[in-house]
Protein backbone atom coordinates (compact mmCIF):
# COMPACT_ATOMS: atom_id res chain seq x y z
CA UNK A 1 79.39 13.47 60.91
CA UNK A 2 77.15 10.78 60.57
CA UNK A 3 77.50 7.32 59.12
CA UNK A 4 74.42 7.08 58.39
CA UNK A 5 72.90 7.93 54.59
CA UNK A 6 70.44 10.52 55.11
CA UNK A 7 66.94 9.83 54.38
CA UNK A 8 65.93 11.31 50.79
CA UNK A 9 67.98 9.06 48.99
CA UNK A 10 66.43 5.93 50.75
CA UNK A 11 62.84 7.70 49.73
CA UNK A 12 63.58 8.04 46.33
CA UNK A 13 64.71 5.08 45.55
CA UNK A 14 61.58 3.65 47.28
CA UNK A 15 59.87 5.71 45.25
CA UNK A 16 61.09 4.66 41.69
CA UNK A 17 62.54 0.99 42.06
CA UNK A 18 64.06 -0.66 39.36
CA UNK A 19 63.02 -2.82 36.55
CA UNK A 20 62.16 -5.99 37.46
CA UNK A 21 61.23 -4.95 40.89
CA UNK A 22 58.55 -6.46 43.15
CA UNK A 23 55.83 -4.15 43.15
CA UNK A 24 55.64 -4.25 47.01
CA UNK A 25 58.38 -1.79 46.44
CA UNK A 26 55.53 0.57 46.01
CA UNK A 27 53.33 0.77 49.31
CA UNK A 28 50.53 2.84 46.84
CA UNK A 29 50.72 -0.27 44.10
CA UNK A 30 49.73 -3.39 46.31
CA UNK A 31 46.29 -2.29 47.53
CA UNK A 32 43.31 -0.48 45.52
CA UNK A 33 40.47 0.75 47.85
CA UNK A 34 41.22 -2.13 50.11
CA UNK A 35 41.65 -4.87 46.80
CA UNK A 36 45.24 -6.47 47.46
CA UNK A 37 46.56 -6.39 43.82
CA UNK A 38 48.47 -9.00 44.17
CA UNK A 39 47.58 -12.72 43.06
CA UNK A 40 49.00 -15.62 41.64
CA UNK A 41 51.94 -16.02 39.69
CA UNK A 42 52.28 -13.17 36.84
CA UNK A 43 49.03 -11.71 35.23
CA UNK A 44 48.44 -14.03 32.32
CA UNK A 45 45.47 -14.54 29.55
CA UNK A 46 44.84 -18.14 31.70
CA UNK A 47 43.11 -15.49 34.56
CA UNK A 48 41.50 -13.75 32.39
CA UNK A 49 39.93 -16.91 30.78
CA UNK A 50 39.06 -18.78 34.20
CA UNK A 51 37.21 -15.26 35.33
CA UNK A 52 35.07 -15.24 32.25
CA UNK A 53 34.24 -19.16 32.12
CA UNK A 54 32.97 -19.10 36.07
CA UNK A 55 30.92 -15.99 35.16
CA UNK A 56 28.92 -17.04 32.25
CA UNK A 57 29.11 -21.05 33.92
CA UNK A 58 27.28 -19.70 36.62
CA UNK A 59 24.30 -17.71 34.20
CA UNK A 60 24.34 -20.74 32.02
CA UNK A 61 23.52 -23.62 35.03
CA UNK A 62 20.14 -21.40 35.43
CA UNK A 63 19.59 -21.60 31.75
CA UNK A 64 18.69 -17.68 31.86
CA UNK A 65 20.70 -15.04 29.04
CA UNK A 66 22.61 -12.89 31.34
CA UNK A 67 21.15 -9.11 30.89
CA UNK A 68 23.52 -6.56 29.74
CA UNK A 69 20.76 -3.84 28.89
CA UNK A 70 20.81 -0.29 26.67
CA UNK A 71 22.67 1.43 29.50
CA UNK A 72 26.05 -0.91 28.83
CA UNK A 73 26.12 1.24 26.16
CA UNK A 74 27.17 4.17 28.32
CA UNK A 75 28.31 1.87 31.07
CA UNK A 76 31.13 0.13 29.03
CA UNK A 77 33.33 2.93 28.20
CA UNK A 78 33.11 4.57 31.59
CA UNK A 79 34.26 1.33 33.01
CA UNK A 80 36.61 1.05 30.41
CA UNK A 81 38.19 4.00 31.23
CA UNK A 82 38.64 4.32 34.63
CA UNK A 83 40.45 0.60 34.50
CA UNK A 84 42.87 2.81 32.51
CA UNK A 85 43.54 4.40 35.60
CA UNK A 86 42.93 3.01 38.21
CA UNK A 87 43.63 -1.00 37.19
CA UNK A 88 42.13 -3.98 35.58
CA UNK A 89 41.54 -6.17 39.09
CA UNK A 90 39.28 -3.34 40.82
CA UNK A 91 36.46 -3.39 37.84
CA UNK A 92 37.11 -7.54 37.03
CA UNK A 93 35.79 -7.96 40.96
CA UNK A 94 33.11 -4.92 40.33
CA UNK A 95 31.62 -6.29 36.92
CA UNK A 96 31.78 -10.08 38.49
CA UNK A 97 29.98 -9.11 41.63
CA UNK A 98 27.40 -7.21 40.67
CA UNK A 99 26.20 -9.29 37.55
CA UNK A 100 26.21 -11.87 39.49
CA UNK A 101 24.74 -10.75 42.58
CA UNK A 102 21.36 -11.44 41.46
CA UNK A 103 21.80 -15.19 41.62
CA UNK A 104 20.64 -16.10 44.86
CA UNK A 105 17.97 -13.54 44.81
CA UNK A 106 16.20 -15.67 42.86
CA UNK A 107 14.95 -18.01 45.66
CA UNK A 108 14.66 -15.52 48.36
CA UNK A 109 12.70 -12.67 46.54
CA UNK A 110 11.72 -12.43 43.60
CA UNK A 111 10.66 -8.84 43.80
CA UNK A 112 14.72 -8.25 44.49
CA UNK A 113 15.69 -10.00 41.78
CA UNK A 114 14.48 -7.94 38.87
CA UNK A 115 15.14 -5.45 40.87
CA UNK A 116 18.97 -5.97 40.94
CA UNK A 117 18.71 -7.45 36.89
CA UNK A 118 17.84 -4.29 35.98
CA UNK A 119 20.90 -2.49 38.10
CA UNK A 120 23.42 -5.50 37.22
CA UNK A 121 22.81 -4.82 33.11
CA UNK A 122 25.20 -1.92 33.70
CA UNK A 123 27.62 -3.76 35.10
CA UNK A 124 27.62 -6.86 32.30
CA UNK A 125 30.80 -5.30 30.65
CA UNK A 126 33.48 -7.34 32.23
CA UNK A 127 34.23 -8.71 28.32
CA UNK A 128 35.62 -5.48 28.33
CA UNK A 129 37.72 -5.10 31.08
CA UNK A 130 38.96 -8.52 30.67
CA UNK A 131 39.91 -7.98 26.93
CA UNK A 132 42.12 -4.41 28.11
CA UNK A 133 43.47 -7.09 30.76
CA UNK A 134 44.66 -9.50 28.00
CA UNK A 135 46.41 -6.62 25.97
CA UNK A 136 48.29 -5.62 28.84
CA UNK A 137 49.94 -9.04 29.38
CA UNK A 138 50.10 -9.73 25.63
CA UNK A 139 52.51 -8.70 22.81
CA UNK A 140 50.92 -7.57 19.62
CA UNK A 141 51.25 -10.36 17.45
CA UNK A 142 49.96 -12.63 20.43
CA UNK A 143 46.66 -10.93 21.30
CA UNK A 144 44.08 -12.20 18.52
CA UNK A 145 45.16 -15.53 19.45
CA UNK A 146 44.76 -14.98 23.05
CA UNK A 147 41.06 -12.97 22.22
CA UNK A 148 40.62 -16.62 20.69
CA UNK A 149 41.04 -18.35 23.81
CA UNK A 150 39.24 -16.29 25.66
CA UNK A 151 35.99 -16.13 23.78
CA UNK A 152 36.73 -20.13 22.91
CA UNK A 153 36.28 -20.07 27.06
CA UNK A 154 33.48 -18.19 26.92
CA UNK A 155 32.05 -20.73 23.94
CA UNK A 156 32.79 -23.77 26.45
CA UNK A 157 30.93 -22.24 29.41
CA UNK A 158 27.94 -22.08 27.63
CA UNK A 159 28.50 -25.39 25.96
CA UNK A 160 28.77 -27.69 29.21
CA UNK A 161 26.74 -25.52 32.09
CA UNK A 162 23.17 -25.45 30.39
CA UNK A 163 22.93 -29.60 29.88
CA UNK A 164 24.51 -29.63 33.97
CA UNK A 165 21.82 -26.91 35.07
CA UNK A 166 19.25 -28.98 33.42
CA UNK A 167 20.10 -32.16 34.66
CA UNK A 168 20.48 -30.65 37.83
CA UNK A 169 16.81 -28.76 38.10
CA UNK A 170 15.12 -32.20 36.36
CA UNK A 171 16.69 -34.68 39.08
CA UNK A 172 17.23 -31.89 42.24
CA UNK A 173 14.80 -29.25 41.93
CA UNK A 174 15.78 -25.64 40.97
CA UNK A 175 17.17 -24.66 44.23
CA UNK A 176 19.47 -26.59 43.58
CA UNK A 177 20.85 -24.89 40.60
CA UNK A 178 20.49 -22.10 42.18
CA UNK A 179 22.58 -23.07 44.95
CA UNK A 180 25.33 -24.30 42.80
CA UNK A 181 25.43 -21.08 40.03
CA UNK A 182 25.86 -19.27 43.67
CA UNK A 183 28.50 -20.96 44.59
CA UNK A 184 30.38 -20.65 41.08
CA UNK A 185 29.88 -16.88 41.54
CA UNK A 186 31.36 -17.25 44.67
CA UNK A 187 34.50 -18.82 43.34
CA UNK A 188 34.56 -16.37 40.53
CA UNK A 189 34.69 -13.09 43.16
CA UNK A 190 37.13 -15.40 45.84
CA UNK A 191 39.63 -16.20 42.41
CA UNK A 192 39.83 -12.45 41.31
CA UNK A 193 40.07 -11.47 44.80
CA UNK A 194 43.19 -14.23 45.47
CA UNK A 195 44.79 -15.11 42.05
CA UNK A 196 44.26 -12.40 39.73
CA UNK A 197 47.07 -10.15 39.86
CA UNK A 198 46.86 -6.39 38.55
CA UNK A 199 47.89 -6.02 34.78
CA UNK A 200 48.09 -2.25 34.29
CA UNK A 201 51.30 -1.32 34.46
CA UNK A 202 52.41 0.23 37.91
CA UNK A 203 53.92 3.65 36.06
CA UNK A 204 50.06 4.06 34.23
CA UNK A 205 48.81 4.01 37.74
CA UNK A 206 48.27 6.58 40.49
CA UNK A 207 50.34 6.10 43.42
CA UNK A 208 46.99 5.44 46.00
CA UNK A 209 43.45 5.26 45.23
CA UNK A 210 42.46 8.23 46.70
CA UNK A 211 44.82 10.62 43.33
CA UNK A 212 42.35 12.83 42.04
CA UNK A 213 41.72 12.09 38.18
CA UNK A 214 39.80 14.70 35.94
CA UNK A 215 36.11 14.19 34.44
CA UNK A 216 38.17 13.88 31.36
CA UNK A 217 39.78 10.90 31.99
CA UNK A 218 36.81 8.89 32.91
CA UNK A 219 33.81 11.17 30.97
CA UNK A 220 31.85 8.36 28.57
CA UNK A 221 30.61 11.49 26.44
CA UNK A 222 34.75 11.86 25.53
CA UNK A 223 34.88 8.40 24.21
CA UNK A 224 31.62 8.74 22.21
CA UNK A 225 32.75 12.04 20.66
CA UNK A 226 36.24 10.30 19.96
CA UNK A 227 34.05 7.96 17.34
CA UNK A 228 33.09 10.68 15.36
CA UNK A 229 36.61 12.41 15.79
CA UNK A 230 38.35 9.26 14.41
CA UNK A 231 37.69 7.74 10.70
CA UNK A 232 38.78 4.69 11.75
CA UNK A 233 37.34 4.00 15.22
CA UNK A 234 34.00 5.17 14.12
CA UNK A 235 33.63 2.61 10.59
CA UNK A 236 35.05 -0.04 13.15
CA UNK A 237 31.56 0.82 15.46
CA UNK A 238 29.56 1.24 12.61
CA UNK A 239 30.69 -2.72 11.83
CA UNK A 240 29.98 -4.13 15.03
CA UNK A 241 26.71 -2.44 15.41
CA UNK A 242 25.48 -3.80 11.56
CA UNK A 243 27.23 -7.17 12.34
CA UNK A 244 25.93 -7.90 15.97
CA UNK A 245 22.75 -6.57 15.84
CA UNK A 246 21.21 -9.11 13.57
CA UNK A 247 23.02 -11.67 16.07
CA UNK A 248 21.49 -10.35 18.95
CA UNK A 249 18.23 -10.67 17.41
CA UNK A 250 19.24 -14.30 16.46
CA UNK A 251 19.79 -15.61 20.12
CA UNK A 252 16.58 -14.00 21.37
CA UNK A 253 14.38 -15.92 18.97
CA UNK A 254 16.39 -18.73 16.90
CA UNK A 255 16.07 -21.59 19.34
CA UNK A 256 12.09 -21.19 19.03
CA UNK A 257 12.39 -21.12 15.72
CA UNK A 258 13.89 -24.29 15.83
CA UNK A 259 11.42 -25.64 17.81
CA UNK A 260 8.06 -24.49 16.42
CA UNK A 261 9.02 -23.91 12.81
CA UNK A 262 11.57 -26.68 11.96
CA UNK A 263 10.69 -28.77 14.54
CA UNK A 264 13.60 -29.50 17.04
CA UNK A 265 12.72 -31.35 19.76
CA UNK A 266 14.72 -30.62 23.26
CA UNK A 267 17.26 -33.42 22.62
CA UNK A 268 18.04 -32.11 19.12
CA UNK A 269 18.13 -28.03 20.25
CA UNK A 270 20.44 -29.20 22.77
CA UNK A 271 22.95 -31.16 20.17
CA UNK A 272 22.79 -28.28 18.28
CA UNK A 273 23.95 -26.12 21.05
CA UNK A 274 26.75 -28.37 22.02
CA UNK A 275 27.78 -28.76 18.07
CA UNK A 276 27.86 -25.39 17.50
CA UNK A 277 30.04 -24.47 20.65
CA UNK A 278 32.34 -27.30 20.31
CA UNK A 279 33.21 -25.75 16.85
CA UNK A 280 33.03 -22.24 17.33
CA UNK A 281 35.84 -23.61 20.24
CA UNK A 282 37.62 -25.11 17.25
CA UNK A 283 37.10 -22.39 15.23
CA UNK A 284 38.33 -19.24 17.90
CA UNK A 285 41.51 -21.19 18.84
CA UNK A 286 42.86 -22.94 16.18
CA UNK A 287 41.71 -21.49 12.72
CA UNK A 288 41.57 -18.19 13.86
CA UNK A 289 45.31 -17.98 14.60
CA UNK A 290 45.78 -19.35 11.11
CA UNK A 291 43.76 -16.75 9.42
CA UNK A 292 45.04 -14.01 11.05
CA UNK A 293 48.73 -15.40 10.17
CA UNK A 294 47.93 -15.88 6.82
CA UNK A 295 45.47 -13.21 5.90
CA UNK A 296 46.15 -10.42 8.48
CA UNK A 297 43.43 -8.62 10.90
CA UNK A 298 41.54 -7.28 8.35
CA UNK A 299 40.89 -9.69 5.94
CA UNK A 300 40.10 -12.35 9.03
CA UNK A 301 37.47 -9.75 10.16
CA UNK A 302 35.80 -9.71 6.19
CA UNK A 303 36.09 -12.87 6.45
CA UNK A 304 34.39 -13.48 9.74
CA UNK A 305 31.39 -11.36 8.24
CA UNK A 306 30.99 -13.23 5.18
CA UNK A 307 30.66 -16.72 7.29
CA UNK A 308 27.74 -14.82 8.99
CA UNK A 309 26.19 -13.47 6.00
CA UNK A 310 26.00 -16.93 4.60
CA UNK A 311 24.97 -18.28 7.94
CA UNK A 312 22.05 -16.26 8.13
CA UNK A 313 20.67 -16.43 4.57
CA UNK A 314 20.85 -20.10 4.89
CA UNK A 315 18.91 -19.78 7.98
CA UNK A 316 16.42 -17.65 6.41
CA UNK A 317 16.24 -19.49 2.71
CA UNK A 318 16.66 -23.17 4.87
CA UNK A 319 13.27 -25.09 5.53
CA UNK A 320 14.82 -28.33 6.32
CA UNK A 321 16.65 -30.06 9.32
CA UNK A 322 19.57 -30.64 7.82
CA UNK A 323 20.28 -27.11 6.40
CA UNK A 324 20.00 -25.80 10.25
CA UNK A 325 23.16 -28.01 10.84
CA UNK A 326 24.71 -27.32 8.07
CA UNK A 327 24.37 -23.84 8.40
CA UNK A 328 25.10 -24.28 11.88
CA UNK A 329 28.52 -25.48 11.26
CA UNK A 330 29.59 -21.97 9.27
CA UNK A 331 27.38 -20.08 12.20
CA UNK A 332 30.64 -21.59 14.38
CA UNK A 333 33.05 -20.26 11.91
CA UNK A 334 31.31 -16.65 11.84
CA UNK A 335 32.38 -16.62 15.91
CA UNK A 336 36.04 -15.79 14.89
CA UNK A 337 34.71 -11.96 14.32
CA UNK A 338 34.28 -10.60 17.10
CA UNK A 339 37.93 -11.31 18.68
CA UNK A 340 38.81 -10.48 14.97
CA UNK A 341 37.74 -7.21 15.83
CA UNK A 342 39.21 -7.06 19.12
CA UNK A 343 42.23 -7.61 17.82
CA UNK A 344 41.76 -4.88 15.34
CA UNK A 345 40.92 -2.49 17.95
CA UNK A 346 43.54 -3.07 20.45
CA UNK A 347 46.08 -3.18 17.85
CA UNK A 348 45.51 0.70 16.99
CA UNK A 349 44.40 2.06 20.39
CA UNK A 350 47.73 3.50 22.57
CA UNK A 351 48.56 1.30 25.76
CA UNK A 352 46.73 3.42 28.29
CA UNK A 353 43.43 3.71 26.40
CA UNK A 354 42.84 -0.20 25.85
CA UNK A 355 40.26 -0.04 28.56
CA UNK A 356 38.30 2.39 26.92
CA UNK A 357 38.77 1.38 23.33
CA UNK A 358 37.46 -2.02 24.47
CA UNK A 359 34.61 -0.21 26.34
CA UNK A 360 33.20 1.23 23.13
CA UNK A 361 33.31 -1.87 21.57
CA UNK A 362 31.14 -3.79 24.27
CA UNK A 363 28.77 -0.78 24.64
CA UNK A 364 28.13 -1.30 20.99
CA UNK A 365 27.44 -5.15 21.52
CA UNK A 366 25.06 -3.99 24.48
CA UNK A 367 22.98 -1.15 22.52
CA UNK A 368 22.30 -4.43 20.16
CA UNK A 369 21.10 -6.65 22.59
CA UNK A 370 18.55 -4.64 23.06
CA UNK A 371 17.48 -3.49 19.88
CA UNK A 372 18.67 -6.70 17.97
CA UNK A 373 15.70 -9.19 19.41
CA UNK A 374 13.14 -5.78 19.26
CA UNK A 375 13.86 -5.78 15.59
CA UNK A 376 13.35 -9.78 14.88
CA UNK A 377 10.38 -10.03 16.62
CA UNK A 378 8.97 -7.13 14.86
CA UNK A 379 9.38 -8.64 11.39
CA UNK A 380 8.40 -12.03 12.59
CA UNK A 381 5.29 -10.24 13.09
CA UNK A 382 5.20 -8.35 10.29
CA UNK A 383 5.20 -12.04 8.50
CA UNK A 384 2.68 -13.10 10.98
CA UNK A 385 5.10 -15.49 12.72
CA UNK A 386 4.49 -15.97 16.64
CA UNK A 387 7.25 -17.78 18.37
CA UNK A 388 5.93 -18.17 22.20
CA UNK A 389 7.26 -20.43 25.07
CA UNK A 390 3.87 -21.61 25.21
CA UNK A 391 3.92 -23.45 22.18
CA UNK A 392 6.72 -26.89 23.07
CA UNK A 393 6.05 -28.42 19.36
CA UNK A 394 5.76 -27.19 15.79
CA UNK A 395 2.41 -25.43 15.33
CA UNK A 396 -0.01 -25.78 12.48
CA UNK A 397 0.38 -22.23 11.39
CA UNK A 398 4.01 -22.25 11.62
CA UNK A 399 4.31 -25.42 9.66
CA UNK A 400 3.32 -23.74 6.34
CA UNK A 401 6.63 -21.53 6.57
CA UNK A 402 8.92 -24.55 5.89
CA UNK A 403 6.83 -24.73 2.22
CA UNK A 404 7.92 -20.78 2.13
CA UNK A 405 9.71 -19.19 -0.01
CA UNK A 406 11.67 -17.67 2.74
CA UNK A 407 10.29 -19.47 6.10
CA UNK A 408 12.70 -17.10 8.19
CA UNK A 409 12.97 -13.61 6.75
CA UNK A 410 14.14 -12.06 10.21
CA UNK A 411 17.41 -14.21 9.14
CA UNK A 412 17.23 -12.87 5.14
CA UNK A 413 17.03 -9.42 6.86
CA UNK A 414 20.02 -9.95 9.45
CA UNK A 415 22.09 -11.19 6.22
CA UNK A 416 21.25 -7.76 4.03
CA UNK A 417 22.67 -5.65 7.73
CA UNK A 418 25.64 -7.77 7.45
CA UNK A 419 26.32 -7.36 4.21
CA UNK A 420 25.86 -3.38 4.82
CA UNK A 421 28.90 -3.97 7.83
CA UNK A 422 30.52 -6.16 5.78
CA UNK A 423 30.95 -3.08 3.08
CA UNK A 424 31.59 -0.82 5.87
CA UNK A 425 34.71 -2.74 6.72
CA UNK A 426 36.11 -3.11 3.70
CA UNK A 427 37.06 0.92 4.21
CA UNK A 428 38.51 -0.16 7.72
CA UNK A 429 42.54 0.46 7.20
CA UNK A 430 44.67 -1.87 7.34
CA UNK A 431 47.23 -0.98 10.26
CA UNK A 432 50.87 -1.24 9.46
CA UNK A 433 52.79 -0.80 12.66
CA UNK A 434 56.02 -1.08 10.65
CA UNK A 435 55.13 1.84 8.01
CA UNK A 436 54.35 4.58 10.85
CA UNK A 437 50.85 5.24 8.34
CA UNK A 438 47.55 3.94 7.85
CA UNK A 439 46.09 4.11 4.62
CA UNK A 440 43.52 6.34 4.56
CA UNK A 441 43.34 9.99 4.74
CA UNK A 442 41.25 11.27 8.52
CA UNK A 443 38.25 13.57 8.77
CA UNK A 444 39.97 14.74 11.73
CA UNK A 445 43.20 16.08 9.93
CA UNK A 446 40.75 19.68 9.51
CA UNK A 447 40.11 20.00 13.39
CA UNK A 448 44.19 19.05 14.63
CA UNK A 449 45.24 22.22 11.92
CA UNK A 450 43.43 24.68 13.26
CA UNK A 451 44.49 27.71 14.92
CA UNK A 452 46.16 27.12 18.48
CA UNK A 453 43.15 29.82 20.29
CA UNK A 454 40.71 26.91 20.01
CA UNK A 455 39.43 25.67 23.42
CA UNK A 456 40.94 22.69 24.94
CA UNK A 457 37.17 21.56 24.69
CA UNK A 458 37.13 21.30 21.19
CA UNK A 459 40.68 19.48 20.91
CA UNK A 460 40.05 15.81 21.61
CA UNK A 461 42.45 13.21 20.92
CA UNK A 462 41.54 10.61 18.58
CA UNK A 463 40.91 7.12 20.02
CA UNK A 464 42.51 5.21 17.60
CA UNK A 465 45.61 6.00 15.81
CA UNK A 466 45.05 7.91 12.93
CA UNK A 467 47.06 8.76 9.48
CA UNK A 468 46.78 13.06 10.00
CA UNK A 469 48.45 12.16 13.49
CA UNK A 470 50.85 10.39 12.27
CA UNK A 471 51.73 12.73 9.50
CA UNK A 472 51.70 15.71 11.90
CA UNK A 473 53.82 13.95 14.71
CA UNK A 474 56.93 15.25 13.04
CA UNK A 475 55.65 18.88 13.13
CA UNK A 476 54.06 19.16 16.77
CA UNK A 477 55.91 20.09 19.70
CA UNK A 478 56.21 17.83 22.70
CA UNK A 479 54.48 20.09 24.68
CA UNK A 480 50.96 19.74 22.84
CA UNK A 481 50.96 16.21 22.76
CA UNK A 482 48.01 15.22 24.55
CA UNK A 483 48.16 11.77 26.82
CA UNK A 484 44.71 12.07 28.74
CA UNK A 485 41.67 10.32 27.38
């Protein structure tokens, strides 16, 4: 007989290697439709935050708002979840390259590059695969810090890369900037590409890219009818939606306001920029890991919303210089909701539905972006207010507002929808990992008891964890637990 150990054993342990293992182990885990998942060191929240500074460095030198357009809102969860199977690193280098690959396009052909704007929208969502790549490498108790740092990096991009891009197109020319927010993007794709090494868990992966997943586990429809499936996941939309859509609206038309009804000059709108980022830096990294110690996710969240609420009633009650900074400093405190809310969400969605969870989330943000300036310049027409690009100085009919009552009642309006999320979240449960319950009692608990004949197309599995699951855990059989999206 043979010395020699015959081959099956050799296969199988190939096949399953040990903890600890290099994933190389795995011929199926090192490559992704051609992507080498490998990268630098151990996946970490320090890739994830050098991704998203390049990205929004490289919009920011050109001084333009990167586009994320209405069809994010579909775009985000789809993305979402197929990084829940198929990896984080294959959808960071996707998002990147397309929302940045109208860049150059700008100085060969114009035609081209609204063209590929319009296309690159859907793929502005890398916020959230990036924030599904965070929870992967994060504990629990870790990850609203590290959402901190990551939107704080975010903050800082957009801080220091307008004042470059400007002195850059004022003492260069524009193809200049151009040339360098190219090159940035360049370095973004060439760092994920390199460095950034795959976060999803290699036993929540298939074993090559060409597996075969179902509609199901990728569908965007799924995740939408999860929100209405799921108490909790569905007031947790409803909150982003009332909370961001007044800021949307604020970014599209609040620097002009500053400019033809205050009367901001350039120098002073730029200060105000670099004030307001420096702090909400301060604000995302170091206060926000206090509050969340010392008041818990839910209460940082409320208290997130009521910074904004006063932020933008002071905005729209404020008539004077010195009330825009002032209410500029608790507009950088407001920035600790959204990771606030991050935070939240990851906390409650299961491991392999981060991507997706995250998705909604984003989606939400970029259904607002387009409705949220829509609505503000709507009721700054309504109060016959006409904020134009044309117009570098404070206008003669503008001036009258600051003797107003209310010179900016887009802002007293944004503060009433905040108010509305900020009631909405007060009903948001307060998830107790240790206690196995949330408390609240699910819509959902009616569909999950109903007789086993219903179609599997009727049975979908909450998003979010949810108190009727966790209460009928104990009574279902391990063969009707459901683990697909």
């Amino acid at each position: 007989m043979s010395a020699e150990p015959p081959p099956e054993p050799e296969d199988q342990a190939a096949s399953e290697p040990a903890a600890g293992a290099m994933p190389e182990k795995r011929p199926g885990a090192q490559t992704a439709g051609g992507i080498s998942l490998q990268g630098f060191g151990r996946p970490s929240v320090y890739h994830a935050a050098i991704v998203i500074f390049l990205e929004f460095f490289a919009w920011g030198l050109l001084t333009t708002p990167m586009l994320t357009g209405l069809l994010s809102f579909l775009s985000a969860p789809l993305i979402g979840a197929l990084s829940d199977v198929w990896g984080r690193k294959p959808f960071l280098l996707g998002t990147v390259f397309f929302t940045c690959f109208p860049i150059p396009l700008m100085r060969i052909s114009p035609w081209w590059y609204f063209a590929m704007i319009s296309v690159s929208g859907v793929f502005s969502v890398t916020f959230s695969v990036i924030f599904a790549y965070v929870a992967d490498v994060t504990q629990e108790h870790e990850r609203s810090t590290a959402y901190g740092w990551v939107s704080a990096t975010f903050a800082a991009s957009l801080v220091s890369s307008p004042a470059i891009g400007a002195y850059l197109s004022a003492s260069y020319g524009d193809s200049l900037v151009v040339l360098v927010a190219t090159v940035v993007a360049l370095l973004d794709i060439c760092f994920i590409l390199l460095a950034v090494p795959e976060s999803l868990p290699e036993k929540m992966r298939p074993l090559s890219w060409g597996a075969k997943i179902s509609w199901k586990q990728a569908d965007p429809f799924a995740s939408l009818k999860k929100v209405g499936k799921d108490s909790t996941v569905l007031l947790i939309c409803i909150t982003v939606f009332l909370s961001y859509l007044p800021e949307a609206g604020q970014y599209s038309s609040f620097f002009l306001y500053l400019r033809q009804v205050i009367g901001f000059g350039s120098i002073k709108i730029a200060a105000f920029i670099a004030m307001v980022g420096i702090l909400s830096i301060v604000a995302q990294t170091v206060f926000l890991t206090i509050l969340m110690r010392s008041l818990g996710n839910k209460n940082t969240v409320l208290l997130g919303l009521g910074f904004q609420m006063f932020q933008l009633a002071w905005y729209g009650f404020g008539s004077q210089a010195w009330m825009m900074w002032a209410a500029g400093t608790v507009a950088a405190m407001s920035s600790i909701t959204f990771p606030a809310v991050s935070a939240l969400v990851s906390r409650n969605a299961e491991s392999d539905q981060q991507g997706v969870a995250q998705g909604i989330i984003t989606g939400i943000r970029g259904l607002c972006n387009g409705l949220g300036p829509a609505l503000y310049g709507f009721i700054f027409y309504m109060f016959h207010v006409e904020l134009t690009e044309l117009e570098p100085e404070l206008s003669s009919d503008n001036a009258a507002l600051q003797g107003a009552a209310i010179p900016g009642p887009p802002f007293l309006f944004g503060a009433c929808i905040v108010l509305m999320s900020f009631l909405v979240a007060l009903f948001i449960p307060e998830y107790r990992k240790g206690s196995g319950a949330q408390k609240h009692s699910s819509s959902i608990s009616g569909s999950l008891t109903n007789p086993p004949g219903r179609g599997s197309d009727e049975d979908i599995e909450p998003l979010l964890q949810d108190s009727s699951i966790w209460e009928l855990s104990s009574f279902e059989e391990a063969g009707n637990q459901c683990t697909e999206l």
